[in-house]
Protein backbone atom coordinates (compact mmCIF):
# COMPACT_ATOMS: atom_id res chain seq x y z
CA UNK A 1 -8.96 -33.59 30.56
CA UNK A 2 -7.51 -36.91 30.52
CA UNK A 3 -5.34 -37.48 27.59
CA UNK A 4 -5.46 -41.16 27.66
CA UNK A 5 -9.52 -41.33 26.48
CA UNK A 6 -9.07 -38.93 23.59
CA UNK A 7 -9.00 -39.19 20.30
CA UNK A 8 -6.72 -36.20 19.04
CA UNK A 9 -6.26 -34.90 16.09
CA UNK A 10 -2.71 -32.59 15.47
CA UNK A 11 -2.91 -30.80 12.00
CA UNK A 12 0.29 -29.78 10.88
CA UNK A 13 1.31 -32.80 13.76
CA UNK A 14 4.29 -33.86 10.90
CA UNK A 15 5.49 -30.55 11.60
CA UNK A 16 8.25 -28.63 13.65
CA UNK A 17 6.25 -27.90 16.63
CA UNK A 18 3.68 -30.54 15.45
CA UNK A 19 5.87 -33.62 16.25
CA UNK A 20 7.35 -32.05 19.67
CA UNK A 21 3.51 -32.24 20.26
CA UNK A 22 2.78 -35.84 19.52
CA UNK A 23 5.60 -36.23 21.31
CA UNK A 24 4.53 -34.26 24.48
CA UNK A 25 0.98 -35.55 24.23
CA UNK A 26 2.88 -39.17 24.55
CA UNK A 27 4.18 -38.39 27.18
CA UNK A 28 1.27 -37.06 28.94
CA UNK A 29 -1.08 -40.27 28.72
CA UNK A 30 -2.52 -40.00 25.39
CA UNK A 31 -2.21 -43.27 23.19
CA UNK A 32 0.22 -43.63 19.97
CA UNK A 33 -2.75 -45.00 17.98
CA UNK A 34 -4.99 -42.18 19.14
CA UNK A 35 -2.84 -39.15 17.86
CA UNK A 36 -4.00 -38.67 14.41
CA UNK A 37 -2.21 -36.18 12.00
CA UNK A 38 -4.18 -35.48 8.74
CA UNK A 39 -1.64 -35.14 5.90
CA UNK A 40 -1.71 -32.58 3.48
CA UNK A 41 -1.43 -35.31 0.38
CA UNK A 42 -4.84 -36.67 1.44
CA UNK A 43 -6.62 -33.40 3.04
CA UNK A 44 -6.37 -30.30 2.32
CA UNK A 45 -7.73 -28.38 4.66
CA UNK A 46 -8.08 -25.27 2.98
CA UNK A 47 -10.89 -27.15 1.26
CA UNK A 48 -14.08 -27.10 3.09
CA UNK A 49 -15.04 -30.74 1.65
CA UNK A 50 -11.39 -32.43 2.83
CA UNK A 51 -12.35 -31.06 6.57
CA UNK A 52 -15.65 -32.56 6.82
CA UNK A 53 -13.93 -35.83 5.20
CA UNK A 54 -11.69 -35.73 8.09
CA UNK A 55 -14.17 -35.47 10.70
CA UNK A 56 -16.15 -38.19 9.08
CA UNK A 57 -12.90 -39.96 8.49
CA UNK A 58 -10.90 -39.56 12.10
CA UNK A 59 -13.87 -38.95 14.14
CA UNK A 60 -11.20 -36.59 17.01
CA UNK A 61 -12.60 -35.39 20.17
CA UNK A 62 -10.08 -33.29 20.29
CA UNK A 63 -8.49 -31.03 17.55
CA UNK A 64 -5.36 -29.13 18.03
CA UNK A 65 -4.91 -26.89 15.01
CA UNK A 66 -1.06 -26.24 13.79
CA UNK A 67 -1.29 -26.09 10.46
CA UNK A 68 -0.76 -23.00 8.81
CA UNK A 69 1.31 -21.11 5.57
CA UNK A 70 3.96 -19.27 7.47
CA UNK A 71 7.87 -18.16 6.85
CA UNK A 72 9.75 -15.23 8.11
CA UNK A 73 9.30 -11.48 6.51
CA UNK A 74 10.59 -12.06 2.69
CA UNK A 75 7.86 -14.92 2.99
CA UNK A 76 5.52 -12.79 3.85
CA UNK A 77 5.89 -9.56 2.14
CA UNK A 78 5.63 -12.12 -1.36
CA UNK A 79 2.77 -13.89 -0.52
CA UNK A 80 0.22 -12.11 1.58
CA UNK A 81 -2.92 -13.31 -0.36
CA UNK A 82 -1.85 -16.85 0.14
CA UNK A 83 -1.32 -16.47 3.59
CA UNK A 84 -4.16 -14.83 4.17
CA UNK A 85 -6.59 -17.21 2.45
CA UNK A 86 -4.91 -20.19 3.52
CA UNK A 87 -4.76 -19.56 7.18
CA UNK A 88 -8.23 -17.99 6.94
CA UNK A 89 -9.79 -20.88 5.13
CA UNK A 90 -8.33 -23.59 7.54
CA UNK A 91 -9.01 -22.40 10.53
CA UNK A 92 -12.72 -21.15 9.40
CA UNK A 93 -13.67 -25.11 8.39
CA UNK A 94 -12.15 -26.95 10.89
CA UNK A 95 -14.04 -24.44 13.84
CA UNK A 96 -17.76 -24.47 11.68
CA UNK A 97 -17.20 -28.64 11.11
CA UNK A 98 -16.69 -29.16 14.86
CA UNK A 99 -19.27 -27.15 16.09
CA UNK A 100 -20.93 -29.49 13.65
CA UNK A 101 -19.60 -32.97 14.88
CA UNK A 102 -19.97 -31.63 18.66
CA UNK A 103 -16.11 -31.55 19.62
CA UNK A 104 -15.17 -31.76 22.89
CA UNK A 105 -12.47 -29.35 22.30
CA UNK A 106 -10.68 -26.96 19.79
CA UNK A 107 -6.85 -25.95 20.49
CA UNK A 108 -6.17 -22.63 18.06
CA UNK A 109 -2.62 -22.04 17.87
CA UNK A 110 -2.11 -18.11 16.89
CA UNK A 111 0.31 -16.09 16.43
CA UNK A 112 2.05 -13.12 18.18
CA UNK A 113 1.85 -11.10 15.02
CA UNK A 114 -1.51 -10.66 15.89
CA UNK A 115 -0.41 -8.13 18.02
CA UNK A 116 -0.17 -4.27 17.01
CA UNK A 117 3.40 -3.04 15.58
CA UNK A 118 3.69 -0.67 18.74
CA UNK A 119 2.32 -3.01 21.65
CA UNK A 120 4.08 -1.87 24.86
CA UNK A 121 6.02 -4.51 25.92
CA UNK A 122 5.97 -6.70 27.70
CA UNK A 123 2.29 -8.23 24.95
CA UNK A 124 -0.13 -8.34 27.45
CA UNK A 125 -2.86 -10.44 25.85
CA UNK A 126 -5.65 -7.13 26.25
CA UNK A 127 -3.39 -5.13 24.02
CA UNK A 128 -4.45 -7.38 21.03
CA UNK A 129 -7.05 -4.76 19.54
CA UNK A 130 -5.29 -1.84 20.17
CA UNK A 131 -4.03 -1.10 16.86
CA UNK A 132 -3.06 -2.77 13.64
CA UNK A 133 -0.41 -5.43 13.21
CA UNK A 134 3.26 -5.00 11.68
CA UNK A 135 2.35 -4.46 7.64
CA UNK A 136 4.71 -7.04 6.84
CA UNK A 137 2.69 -9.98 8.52
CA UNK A 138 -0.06 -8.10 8.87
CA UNK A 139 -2.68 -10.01 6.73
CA UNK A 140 -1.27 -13.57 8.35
CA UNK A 141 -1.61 -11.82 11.51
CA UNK A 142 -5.17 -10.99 11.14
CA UNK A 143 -6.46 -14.17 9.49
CA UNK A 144 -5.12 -15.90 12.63
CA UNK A 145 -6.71 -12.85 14.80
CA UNK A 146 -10.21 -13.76 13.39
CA UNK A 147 -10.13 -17.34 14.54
CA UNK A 148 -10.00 -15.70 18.10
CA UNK A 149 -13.28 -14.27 17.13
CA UNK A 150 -14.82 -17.27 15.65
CA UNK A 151 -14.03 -18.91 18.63
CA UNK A 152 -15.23 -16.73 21.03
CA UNK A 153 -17.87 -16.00 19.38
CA UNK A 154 -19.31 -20.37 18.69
CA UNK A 155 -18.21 -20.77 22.33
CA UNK A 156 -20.99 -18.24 22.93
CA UNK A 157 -23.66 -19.46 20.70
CA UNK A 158 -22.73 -23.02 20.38
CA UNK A 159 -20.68 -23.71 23.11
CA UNK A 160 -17.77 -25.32 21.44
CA UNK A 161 -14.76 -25.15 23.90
CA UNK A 162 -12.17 -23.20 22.04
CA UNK A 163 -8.72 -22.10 22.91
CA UNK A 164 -6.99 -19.74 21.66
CA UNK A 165 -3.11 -19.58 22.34
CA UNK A 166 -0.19 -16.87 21.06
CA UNK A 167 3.39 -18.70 21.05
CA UNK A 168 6.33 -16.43 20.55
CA UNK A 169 8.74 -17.01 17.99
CA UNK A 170 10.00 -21.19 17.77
CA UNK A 171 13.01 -22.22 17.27
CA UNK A 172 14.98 -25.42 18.20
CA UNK A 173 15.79 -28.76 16.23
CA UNK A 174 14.05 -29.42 13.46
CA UNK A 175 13.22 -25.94 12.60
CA UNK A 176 12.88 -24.97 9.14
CA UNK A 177 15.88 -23.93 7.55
CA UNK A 178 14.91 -23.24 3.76
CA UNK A 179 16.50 -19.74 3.11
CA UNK A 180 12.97 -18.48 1.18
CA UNK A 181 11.13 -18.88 4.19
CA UNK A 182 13.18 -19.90 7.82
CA UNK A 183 12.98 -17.28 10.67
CA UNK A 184 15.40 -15.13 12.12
CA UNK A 185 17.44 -18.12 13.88
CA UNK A 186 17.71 -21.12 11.54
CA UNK A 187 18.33 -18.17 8.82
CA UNK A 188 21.17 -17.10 10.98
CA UNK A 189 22.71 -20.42 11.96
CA UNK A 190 22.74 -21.34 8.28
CA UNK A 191 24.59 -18.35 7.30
CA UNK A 192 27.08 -18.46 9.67
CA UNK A 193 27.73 -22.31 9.47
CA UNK A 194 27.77 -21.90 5.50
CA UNK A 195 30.16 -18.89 5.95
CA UNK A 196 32.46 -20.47 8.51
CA UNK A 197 32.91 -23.19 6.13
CA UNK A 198 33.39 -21.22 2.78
CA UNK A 199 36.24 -18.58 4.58
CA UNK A 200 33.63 -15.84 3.71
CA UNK A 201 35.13 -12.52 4.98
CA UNK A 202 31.48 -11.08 6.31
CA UNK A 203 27.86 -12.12 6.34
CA UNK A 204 24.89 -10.00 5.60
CA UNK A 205 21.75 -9.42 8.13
CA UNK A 206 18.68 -7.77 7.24
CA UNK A 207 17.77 -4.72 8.60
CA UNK A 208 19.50 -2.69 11.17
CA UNK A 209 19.43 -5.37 14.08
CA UNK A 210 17.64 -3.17 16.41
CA UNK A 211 14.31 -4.52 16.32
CA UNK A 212 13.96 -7.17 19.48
CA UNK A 213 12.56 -10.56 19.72
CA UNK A 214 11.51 -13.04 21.93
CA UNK A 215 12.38 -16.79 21.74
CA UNK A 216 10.87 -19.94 23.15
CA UNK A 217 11.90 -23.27 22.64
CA UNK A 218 10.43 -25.82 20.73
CA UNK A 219 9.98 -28.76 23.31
CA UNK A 220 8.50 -25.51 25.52
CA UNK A 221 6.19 -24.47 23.57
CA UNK A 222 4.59 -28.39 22.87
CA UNK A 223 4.35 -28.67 26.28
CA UNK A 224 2.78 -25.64 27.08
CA UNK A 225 0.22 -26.63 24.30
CA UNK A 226 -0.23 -29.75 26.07
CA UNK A 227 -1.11 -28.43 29.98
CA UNK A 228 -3.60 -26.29 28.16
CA UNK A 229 -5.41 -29.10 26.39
CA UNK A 230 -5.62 -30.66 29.93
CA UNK A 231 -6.24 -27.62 31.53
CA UNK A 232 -7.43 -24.27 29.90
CA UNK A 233 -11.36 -24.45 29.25
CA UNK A 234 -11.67 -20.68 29.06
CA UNK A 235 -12.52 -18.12 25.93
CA UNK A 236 -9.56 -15.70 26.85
CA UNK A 237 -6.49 -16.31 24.55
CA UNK A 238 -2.66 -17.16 26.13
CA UNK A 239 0.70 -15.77 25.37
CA UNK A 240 3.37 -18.82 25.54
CA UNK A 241 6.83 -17.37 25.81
CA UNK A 242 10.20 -17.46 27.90
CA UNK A 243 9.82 -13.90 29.44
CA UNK A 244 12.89 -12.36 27.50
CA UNK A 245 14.06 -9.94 25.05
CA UNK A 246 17.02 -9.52 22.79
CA UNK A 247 17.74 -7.50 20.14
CA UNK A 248 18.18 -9.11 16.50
CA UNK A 249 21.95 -7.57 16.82
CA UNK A 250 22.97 -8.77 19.88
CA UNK A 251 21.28 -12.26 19.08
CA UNK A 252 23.20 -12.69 15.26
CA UNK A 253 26.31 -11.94 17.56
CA UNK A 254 26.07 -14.31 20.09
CA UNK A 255 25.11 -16.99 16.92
CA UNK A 256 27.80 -16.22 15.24
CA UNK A 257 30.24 -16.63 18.25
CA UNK A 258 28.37 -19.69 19.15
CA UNK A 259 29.30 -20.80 15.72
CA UNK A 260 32.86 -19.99 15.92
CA UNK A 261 32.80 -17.26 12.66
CA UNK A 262 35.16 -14.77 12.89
CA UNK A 263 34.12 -12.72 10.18
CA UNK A 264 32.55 -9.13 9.67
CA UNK A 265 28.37 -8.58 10.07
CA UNK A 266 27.05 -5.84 7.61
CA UNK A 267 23.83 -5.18 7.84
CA UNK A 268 21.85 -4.13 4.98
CA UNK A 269 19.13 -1.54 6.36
CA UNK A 270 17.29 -1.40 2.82
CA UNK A 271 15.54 -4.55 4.29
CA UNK A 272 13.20 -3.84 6.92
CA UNK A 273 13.18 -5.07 10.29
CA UNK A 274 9.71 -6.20 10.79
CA UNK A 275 8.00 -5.28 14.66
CA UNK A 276 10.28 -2.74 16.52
CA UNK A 277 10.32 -5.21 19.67
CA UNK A 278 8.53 -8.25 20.35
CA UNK A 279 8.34 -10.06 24.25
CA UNK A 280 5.52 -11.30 26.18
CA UNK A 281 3.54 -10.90 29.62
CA UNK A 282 3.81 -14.83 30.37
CA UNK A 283 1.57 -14.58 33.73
CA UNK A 284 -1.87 -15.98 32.38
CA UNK A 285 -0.37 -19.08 31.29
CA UNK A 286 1.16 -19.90 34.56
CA UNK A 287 -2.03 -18.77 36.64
CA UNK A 288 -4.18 -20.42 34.53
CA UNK A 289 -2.47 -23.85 33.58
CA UNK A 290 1.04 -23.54 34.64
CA UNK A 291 3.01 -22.66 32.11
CA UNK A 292 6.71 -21.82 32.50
CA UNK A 293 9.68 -22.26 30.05
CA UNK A 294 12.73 -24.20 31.31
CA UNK A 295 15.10 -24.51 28.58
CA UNK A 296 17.06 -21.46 28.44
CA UNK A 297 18.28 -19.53 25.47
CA UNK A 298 21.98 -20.76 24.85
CA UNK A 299 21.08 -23.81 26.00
CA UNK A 300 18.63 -23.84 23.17
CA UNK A 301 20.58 -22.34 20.89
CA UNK A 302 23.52 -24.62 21.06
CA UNK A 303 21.02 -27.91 20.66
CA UNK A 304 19.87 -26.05 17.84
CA UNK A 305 23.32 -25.32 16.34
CA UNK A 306 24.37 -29.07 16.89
CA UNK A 307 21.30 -30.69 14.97
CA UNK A 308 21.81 -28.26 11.99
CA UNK A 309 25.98 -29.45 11.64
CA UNK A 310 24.45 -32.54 12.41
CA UNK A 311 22.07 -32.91 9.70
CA UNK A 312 24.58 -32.87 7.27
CA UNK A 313 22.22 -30.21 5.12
CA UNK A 314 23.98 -27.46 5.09
């Protein structure tokens, strides 16, 4: 697909991975006055009426859907109806609506807790419906999940071109760092920058730090979206990730040396730690559109670490 004809639409494009995108879709051809990012004040697209407005209104050929309700486990575990609905709704109008309008094409950004709590690692994308999510995120999980039905299913009936793709866990400038609803890293950045700067003697962690993770960075991840709107036509979804694992533990220590603390971790295993391990089988998305990360982790990390002190918000 040639970027430079298209008429794109990014929801959620004034977001964290949403403006990496615009910025990556810049880069690869696509004009400034063509990227079109439907904001929440004038659609709502939880609101079946505000997405056909949109269509009418922006008239994409294109649509590459960000947008969702999202935060880390506390988030979740407090509003699972929202997220459910909200995610659901979205993602339901905006696939019926351009089956409607005859879209070219339909990005679907999922999520990888869409995957089973006990997936053997490393996620291979077939071990999707082998078991039921992490009960945490399990209700976001599985209102993303169904999307990957919906659009499987129109591509076969309709023929809409829908793809479906599973990023790891984000993280890199910009990231959200409200303490009701950031992930695992800007969470832990902001506690140890806070605590570095207060003299606090220790910081408290969630859980017991053994769970695992795996990280991709921002920039990354947008451009891994971006080969596969050029590239991926096909109905079987894509893990994006950096091909790595590290346990929560060993990643709030190498923050907090990053950081300079020299305090004491507790860790407060009342709290639970979400999926037991989390990293991906990467292979599909470099066979099929040539995916790879290249920014590695403490590179990432420090960027990350220097935009925060940077941003004066701390």
């Amino acid at each position: 697909m040639d970027l430079a004809s298209e008429k794109i639409v990014v929801t959620g494009g004034a977001g964290f991975l949403g403006r990496n995108i615009q910025a990556q879709l810049r880069r690869a051809g696509a004009a400034e006055e063509n990227i079109l990012v439907p904001r929440i004040e004038e659609y709502d697209l939880t609101q079946e009426a505000h997405v056909q407005r949109m269509y009418q209104q922006m008239k994409p050929s294109v649509v590459i859907h960000l947008a969702a309700e999202v935060g880390g486990i506390g988030a979740n575990r407090e509003n699972p109806g929202r997220f459910f609905y909200a995610n659901m709704a979205m993602g339901l109008h905006l696939i019926e609506h351009a089956r409607r309008v005859g879209l070219k094409k339909f990005i679907q950004i999922g999520t990888i807790c869409a995957y089973p709590k006990f997936t053997p690692v490393p996620f291979k994308e077939e071990d999707l419906w082998n078991g039921y999510p992490e009960e945490t995120n399990a209700p976001y999980g599985l209102a993303k999940k169904a999307l990957l039905v919906m659009l499987q299913a129109y591509r076969q009936q309709y023929g809409l071109n829908g793809v479906y793709l599973l990023p790891v866990n984000l993280y890199g400038p910009g990231d959200n760092f409200d303490p009701r609803s950031s992930h695992v890293i800007p969470a832990l950045i902001r506690k140890f920058v806070q605590a570095q700067r207060q003299g606090d003697a220790e910081v408290e962690i969630w859980g017991t730090g053994q769970a695992s993770r795996e990280f991709l960075y921002v920039e990354d991840c947008a451009r891994g979206v971006v080969l596969a709107t050029q590239k991926y036509d096909d109905a079987e979804p894509v893990n994006l990730g950096a091909g790595f694992e590290i346990t929560i533990r060993d990643l709030a220590t190498k923050i907090k040396e990053m950081v300079g603390y020299t305090g004491q971790l507790t860790w407060n295993t009342s709290k639970p730690d979400g999926q037991p391990r989390r990293s991906l089988d990467t292979t599909r998305a470099w066979d099929r559109f040539g995916f790879r990360a290249e920014v590695g982790f403490d590179e990432g990390l420090r960027r990350t670490i220097d935009w925060w002190r940077a941003s004066g918000r701390q």
